[in-house]
C-alpha atoms as a PDB file:
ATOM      1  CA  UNK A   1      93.682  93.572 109.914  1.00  0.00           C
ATOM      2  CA  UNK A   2      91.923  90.805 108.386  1.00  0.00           C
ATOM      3  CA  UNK A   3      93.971  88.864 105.267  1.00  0.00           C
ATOM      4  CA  UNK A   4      92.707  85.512 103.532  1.00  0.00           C
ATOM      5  CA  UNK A   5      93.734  83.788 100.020  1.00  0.00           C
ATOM      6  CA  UNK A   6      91.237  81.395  98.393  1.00  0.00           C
ATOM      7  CA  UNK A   7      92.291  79.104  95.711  1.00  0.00           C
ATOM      8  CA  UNK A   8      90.160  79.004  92.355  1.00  0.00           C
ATOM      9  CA  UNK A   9      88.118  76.381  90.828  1.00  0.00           C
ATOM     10  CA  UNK A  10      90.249  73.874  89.373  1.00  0.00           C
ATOM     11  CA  UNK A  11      88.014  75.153  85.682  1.00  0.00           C
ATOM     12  CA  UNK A  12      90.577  78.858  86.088  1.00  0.00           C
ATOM     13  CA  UNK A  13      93.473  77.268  88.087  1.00  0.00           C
ATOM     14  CA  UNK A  14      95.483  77.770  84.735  1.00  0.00           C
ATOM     15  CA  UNK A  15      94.815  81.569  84.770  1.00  0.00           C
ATOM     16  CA  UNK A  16      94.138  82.791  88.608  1.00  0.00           C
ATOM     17  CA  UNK A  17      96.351  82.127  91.217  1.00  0.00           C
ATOM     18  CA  UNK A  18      94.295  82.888  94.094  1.00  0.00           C
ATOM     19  CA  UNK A  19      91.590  84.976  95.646  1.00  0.00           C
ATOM     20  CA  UNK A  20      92.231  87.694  98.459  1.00  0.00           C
ATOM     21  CA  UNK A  21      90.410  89.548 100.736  1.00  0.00           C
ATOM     22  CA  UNK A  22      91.619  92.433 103.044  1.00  0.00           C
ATOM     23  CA  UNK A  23      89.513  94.099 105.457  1.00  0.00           C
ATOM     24  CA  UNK A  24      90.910  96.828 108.358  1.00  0.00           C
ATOM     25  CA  UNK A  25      89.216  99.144 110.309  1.00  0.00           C
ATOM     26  CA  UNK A  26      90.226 103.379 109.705  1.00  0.00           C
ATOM     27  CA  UNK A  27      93.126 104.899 110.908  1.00  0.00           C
ATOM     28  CA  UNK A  28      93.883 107.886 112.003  1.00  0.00           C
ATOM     29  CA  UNK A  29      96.964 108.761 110.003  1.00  0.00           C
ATOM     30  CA  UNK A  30      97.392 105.793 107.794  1.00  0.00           C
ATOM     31  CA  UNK A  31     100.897 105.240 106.563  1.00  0.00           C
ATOM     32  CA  UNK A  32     101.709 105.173 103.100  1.00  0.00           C
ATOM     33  CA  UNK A  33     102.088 101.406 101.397  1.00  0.00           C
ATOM     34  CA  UNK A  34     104.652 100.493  99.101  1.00  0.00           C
ATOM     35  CA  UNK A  35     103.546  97.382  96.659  1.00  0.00           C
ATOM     36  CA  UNK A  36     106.301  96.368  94.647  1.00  0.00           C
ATOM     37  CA  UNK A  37     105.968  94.315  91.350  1.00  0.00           C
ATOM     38  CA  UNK A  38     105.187  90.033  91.465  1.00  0.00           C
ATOM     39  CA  UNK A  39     104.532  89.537  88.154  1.00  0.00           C
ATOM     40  CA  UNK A  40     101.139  89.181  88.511  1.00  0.00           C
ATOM     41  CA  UNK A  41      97.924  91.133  87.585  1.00  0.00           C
ATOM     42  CA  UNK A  42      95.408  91.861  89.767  1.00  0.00           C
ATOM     43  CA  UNK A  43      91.597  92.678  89.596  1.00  0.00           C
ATOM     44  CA  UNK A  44      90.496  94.941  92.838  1.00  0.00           C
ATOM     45  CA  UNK A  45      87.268  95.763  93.842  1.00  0.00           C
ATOM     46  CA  UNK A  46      86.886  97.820  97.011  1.00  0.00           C
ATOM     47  CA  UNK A  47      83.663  96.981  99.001  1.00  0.00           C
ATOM     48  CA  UNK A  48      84.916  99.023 101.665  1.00  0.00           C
ATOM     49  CA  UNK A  49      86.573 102.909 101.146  1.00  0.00           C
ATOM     50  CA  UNK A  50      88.692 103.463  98.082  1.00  0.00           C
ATOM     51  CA  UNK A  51      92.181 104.130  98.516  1.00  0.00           C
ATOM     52  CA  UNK A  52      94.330 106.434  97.422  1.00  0.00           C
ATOM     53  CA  UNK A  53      97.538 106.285  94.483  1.00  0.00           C
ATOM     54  CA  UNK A  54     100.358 108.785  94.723  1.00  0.00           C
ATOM     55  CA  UNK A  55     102.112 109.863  91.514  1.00  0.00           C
ATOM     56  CA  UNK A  56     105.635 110.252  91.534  1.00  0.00           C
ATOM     57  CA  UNK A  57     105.659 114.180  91.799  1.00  0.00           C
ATOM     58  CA  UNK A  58     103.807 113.505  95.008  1.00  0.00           C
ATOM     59  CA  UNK A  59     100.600 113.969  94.243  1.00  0.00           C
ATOM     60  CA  UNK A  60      97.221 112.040  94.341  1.00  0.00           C
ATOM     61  CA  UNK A  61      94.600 110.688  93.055  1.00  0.00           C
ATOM     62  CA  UNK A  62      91.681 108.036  94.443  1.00  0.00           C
ATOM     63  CA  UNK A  63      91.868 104.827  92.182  1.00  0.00           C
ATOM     64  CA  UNK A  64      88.612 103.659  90.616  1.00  0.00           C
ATOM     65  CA  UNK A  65      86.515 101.148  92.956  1.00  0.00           C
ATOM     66  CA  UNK A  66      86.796  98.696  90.440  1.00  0.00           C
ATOM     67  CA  UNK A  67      89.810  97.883  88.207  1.00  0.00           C
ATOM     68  CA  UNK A  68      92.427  95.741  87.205  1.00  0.00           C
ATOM     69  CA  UNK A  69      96.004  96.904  88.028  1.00  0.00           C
ATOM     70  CA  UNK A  70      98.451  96.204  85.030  1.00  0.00           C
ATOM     71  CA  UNK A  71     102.260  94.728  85.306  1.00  0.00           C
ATOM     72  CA  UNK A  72     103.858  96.732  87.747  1.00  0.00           C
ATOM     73  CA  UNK A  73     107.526  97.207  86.455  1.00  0.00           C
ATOM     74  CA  UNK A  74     108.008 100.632  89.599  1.00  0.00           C
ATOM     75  CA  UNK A  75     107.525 100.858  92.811  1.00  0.00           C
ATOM     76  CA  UNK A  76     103.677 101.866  93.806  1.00  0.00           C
ATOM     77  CA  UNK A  77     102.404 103.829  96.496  1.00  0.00           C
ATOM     78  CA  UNK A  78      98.950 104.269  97.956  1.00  0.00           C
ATOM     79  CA  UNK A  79      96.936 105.304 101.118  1.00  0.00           C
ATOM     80  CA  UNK A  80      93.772 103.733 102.549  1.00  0.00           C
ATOM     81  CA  UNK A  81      91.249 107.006 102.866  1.00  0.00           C
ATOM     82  CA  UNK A  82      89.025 105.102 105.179  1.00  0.00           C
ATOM     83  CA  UNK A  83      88.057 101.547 105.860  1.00  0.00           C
ATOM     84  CA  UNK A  84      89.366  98.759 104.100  1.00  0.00           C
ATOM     85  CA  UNK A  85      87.517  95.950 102.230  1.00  0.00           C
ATOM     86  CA  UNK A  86      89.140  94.556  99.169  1.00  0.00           C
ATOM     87  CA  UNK A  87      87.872  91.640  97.028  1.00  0.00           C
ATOM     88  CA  UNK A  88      90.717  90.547  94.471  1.00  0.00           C
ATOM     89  CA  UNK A  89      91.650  88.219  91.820  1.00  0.00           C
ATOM     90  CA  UNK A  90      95.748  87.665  91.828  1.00  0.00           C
ATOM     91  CA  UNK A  91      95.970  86.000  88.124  1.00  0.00           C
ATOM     92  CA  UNK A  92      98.958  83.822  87.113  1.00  0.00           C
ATOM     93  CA  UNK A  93     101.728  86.134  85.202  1.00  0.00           C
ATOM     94  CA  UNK A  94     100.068  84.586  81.899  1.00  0.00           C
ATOM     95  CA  UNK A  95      96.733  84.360  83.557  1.00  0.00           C
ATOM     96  CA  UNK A  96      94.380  87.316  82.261  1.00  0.00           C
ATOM     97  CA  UNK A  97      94.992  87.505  79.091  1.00  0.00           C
ATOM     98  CA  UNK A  98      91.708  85.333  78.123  1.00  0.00           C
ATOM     99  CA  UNK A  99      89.914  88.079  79.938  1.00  0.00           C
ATOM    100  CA  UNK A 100      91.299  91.474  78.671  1.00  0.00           C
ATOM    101  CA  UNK A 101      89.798  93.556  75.937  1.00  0.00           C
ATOM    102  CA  UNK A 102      92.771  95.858  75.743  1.00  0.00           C
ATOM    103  CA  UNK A 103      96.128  94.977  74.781  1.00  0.00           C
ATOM    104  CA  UNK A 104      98.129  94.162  78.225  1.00  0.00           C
ATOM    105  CA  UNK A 105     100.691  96.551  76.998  1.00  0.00           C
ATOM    106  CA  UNK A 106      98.426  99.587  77.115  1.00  0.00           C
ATOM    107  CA  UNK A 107      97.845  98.053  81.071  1.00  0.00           C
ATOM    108  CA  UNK A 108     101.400  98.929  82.275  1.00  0.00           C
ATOM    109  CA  UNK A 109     101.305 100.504  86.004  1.00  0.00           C
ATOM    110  CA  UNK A 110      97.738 101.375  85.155  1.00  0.00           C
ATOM    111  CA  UNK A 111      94.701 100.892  87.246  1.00  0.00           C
ATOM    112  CA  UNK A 112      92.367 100.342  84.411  1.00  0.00           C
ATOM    113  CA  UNK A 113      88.720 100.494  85.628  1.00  0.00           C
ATOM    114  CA  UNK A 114      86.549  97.556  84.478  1.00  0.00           C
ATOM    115  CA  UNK A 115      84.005 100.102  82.870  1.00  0.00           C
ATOM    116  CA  UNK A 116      86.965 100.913  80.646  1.00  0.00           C
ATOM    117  CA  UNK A 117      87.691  97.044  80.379  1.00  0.00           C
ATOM    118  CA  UNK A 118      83.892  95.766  80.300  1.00  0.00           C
ATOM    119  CA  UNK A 119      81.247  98.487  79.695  1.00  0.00           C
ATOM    120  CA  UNK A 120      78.026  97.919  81.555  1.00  0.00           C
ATOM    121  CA  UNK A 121      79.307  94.184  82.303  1.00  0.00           C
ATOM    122  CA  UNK A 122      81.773  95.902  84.285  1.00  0.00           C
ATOM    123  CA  UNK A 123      79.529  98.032  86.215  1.00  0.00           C
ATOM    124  CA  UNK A 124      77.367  95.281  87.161  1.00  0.00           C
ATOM    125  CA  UNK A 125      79.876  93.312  88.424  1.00  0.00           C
ATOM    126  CA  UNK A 126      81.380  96.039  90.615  1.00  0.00           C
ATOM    127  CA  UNK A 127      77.897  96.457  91.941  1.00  0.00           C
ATOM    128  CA  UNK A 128      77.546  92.932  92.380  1.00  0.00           C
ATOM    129  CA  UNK A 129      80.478  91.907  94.118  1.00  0.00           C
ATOM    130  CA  UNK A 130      79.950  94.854  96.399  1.00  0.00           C
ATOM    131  CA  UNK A 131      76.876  94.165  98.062  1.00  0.00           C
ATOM    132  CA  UNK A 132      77.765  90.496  98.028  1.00  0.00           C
ATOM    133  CA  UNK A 133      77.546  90.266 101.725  1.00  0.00           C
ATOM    134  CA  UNK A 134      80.137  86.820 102.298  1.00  0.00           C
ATOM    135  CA  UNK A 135      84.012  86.262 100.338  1.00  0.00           C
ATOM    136  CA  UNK A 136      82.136  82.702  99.308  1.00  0.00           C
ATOM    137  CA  UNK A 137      79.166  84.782  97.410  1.00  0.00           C
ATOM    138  CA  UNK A 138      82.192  87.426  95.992  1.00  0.00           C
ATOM    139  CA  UNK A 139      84.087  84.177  94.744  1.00  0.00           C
ATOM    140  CA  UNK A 140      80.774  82.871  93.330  1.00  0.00           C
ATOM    141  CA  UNK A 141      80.430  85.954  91.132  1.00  0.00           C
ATOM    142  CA  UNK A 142      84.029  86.399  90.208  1.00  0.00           C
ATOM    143  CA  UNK A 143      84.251  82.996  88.812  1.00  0.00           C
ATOM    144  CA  UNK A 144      80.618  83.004  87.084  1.00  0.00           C
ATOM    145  CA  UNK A 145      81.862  86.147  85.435  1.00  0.00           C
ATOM    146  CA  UNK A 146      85.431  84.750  84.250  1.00  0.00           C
ATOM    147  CA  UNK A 147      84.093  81.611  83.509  1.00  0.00           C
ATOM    148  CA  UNK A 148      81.568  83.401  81.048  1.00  0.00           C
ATOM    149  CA  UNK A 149      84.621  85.072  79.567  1.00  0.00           C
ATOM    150  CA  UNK A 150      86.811  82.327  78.850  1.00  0.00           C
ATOM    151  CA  UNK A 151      85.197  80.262  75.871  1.00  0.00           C
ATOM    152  CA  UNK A 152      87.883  77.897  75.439  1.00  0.00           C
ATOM    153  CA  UNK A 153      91.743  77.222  76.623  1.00  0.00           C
ATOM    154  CA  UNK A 154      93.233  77.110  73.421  1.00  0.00           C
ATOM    155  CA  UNK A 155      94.196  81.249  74.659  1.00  0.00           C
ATOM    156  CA  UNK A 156      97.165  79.374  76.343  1.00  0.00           C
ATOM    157  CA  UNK A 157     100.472  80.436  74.661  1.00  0.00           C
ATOM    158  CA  UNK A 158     102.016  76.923  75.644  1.00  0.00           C
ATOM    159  CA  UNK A 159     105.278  78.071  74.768  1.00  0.00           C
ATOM    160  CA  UNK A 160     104.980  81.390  77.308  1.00  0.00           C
ATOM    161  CA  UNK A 161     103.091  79.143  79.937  1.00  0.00           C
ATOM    162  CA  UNK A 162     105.933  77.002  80.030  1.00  0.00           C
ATOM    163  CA  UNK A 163     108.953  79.382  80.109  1.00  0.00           C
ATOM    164  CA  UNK A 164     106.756  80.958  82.910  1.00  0.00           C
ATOM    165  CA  UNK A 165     106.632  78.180  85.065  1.00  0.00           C
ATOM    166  CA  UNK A 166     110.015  77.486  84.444  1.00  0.00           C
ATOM    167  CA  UNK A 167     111.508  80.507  85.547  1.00  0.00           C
ATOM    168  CA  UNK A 168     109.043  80.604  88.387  1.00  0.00           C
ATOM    169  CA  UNK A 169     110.520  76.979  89.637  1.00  0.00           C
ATOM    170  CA  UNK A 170     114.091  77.925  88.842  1.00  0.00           C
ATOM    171  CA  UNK A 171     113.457  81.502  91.512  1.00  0.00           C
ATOM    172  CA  UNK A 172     114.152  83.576  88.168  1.00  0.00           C
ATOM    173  CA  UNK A 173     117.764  82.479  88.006  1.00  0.00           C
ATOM    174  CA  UNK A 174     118.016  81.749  84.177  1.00  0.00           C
ATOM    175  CA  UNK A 175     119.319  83.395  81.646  1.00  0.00           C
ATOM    176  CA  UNK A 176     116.987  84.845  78.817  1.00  0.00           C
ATOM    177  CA  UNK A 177     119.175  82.463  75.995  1.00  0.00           C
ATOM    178  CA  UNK A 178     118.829  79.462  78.119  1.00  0.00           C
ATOM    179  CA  UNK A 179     115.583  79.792  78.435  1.00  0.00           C
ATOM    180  CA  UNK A 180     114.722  80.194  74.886  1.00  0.00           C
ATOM    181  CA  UNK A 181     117.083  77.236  74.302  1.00  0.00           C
ATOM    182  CA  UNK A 182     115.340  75.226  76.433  1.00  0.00           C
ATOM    183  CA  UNK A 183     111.965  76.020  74.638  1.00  0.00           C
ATOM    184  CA  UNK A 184     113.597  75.514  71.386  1.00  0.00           C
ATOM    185  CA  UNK A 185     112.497  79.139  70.273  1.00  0.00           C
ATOM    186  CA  UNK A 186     114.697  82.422  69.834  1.00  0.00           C
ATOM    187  CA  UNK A 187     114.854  84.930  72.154  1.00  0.00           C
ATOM    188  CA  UNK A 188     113.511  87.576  70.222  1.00  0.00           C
ATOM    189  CA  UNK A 189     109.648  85.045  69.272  1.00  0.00           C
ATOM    190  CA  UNK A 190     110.163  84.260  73.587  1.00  0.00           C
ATOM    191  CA  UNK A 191     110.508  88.397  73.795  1.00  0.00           C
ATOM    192  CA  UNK A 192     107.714  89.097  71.405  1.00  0.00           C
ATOM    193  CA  UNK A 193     105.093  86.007  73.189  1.00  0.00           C
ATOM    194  CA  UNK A 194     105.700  87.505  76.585  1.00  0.00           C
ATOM    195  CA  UNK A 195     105.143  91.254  75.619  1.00  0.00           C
ATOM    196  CA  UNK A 196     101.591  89.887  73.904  1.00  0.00           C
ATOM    197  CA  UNK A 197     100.612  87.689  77.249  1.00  0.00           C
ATOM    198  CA  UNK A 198     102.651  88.834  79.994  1.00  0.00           C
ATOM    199  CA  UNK A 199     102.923  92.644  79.540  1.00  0.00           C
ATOM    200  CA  UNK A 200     106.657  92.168  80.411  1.00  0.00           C
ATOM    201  CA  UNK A 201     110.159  91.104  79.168  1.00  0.00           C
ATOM    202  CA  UNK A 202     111.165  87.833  80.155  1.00  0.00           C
ATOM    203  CA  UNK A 203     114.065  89.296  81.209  1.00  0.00           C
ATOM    204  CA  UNK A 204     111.608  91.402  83.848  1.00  0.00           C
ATOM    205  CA  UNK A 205     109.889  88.909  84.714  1.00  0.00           C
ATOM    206  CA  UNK A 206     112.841  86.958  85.574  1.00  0.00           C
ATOM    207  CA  UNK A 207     114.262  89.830  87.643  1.00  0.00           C
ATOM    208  CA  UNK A 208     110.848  90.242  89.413  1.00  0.00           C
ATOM    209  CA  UNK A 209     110.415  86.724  90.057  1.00  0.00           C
ATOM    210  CA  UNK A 210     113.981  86.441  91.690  1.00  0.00           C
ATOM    211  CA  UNK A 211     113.141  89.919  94.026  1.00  0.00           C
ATOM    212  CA  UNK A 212     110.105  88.116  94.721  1.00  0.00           C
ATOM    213  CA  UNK A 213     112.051  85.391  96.674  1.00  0.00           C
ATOM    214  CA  UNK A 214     114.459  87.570  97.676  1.00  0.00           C
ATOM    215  CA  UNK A 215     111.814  89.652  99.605  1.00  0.00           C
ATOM    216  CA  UNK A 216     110.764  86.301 101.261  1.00  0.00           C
ATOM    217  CA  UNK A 217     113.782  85.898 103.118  1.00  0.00           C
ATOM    218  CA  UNK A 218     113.861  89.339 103.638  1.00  0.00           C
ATOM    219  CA  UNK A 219     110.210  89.149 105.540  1.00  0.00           C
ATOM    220  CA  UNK A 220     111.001  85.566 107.218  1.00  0.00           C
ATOM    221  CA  UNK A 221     115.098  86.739 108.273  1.00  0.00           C
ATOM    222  CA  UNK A 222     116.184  83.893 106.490  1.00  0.00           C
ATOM    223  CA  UNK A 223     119.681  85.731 105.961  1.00  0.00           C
ATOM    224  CA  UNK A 224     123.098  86.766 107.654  1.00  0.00           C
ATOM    225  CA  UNK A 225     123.950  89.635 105.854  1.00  0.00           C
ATOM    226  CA  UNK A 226     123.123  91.128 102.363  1.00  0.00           C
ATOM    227  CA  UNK A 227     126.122  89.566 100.468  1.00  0.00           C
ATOM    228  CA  UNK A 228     125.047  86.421 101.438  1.00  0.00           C
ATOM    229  CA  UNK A 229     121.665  87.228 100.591  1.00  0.00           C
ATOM    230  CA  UNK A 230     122.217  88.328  97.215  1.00  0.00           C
ATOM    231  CA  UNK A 231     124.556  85.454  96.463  1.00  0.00           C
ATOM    232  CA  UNK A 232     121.756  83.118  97.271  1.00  0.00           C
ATOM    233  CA  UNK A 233     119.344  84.448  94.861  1.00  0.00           C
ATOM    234  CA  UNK A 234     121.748  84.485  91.830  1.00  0.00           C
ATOM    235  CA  UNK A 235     122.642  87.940  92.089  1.00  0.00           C
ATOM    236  CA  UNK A 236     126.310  88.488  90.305  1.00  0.00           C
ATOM    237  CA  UNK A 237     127.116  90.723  93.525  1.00  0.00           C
ATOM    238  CA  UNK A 238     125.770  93.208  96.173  1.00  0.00           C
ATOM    239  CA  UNK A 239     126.171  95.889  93.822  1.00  0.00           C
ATOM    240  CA  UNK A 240     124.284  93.795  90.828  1.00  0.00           C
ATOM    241  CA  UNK A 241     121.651  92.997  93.926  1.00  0.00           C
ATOM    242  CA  UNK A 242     121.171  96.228  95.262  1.00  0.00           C
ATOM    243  CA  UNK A 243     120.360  98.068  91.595  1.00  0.00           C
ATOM    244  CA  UNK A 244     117.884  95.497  90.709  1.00  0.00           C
ATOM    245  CA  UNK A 245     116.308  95.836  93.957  1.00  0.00           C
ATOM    246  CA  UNK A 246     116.334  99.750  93.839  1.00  0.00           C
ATOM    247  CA  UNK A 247     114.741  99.219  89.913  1.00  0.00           C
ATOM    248  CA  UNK A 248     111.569  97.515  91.510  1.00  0.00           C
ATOM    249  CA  UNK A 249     111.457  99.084  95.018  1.00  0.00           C
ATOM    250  CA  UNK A 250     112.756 102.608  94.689  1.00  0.00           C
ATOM    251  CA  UNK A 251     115.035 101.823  97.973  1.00  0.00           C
ATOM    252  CA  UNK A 252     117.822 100.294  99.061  1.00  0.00           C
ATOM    253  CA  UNK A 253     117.448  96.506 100.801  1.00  0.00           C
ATOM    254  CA  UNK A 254     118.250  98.639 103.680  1.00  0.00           C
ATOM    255  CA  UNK A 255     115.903 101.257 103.363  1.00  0.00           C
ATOM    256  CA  UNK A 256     113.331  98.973 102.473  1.00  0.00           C
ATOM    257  CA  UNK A 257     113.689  96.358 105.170  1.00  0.00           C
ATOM    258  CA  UNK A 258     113.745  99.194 107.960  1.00  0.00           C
ATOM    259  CA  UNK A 259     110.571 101.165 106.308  1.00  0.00           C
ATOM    260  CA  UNK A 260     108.511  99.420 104.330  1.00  0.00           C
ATOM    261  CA  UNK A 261     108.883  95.312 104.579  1.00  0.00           C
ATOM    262  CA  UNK A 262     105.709  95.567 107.665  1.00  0.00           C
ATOM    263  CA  UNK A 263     103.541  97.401 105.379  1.00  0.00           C
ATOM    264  CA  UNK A 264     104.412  95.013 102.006  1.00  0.00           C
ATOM    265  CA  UNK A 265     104.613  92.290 103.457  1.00  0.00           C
ATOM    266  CA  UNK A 266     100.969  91.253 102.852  1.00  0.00           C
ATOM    267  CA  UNK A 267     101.634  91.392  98.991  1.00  0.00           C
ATOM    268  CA  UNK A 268     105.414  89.048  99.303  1.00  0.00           C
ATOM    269  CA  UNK A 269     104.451  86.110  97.032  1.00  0.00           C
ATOM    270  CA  UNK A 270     104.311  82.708  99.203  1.00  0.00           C
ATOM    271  CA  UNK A 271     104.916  84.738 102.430  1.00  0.00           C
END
């Protein structure tokens, strides 16, 4: 298994975080991953096989080969179907809404193909970044193609950009009225910019954010036990610790860290 980030051009650092690529030969029996919410949308194009996405009554479907994947606020589960070679844009939690033409809202835990999102725009640049045959050429086109869709930077909610990066530097661990304190708003305009350029709470975002780094020292062992754990990521206690982390995982820190942290561990922000 073959994982890279690339940064973006300094002209969409405001807006993409980075650039991935995945690539893994076929499996026999290939396990089920669980991808749990970052705050962060993500545009996926699969050069290589599609994958699959189970539904919570245990079904399936096979996502689109092209799409961007809305604000995850569940757990999400999917299966490679044969080999694996994603292209993606990871934007900033505030980062695509220059590029939508849907409201985010309508994006929650959807994979939203970019036909749905783009027409015959969308098309082309599936087909485009697919038979790119190098990441640098996929980047190339990505970028051209945002670039073309961001006609100025005055989209920036200023106010949202910076209660963003605040609660992204504080590890979540602020409350919703401090925050909108601090940005000398009220918490319901804070509630109401978020929903409109986030496609989450601030509240959720705050709670993501914070499972986020919480999952980091999960991945690196960089605990002694789960009280101390949850104590050092704000949590109130290990019963406040282990509901949030069942809201966004589905599983208990347990469960999670003896079943699924190998397979998610790809997708732990600043792992």
């Amino acid at each position: 298994m073959d994982y890279q980030t690339y940064l973006p051009s300094e002209s969409l650092s405001d807006f993409v975080k980075c650039y991935w690529i995945l690539d893994a030969p076929q499996e026999d029996n290939p396990d089920h991953q669980r991808i749990v919410a970052d705050g962060c949308m993500e545009m996926i194009i699969h050069y290589g096989d599609q994958y699959k996405q189970f539904s919570d009554n245990g079904s399936s479907f096979l996502q689109p080969r092209s799409f961007v994947f809305g604000q995850l606020t569940r757990q999400l589960e999917i299966a490679a179907t044969g080999v694996t070679g994603i292209f993606a844009v990871r934007f900033c939690p505030d980062g695509f809404i220059p590029f939508s033409t849907i409201p985010i809202s309508a994006m929650e835990n959807r994979a939203v193909a970019l036909t749905e999102l783009y027409g015959q725009e969308g098309e082309a640049l599936e087909k485009a970044v697919v038979s790119a045959p190098t990441y640098q050429e996929r980047i190339t086109i990505l970028e051209s193609f945002l670039l073309n869709r961001l006609k100025n930077k005055n989209t920036i909610d200023v106010i949202t950009a910076s209660s963003v990066e605040t609660l992204l530097s504080l590890k979540g661990q602020l409350t919703i009225d401090q925050l909108a304190i601090q940005q000398s708003t009220s918490r319901r305009q804070l509630e109401r910019r978020f929903a409109n350029t986030v496609g989450l709470s601030p509240k959720q975002l705050a709670k993501i954010i914070r499972l986020q780094h919480t999952l980091k020292n999960l991945e690196q062992k960089q605990f002694n036990n789960l009280a101390s754990l949850a104590v050092e990521n704000g949590y109130f206690d290990q019963a406040h610790f282990i509901k949030d982390f069942k809201e966004f995982t589905g599983m208990t820190p347990k469960q999670f860290y003896a079943d699924s942290l190998k397979m998610s561990s790809l997708f732990i922000q600043g792992a």
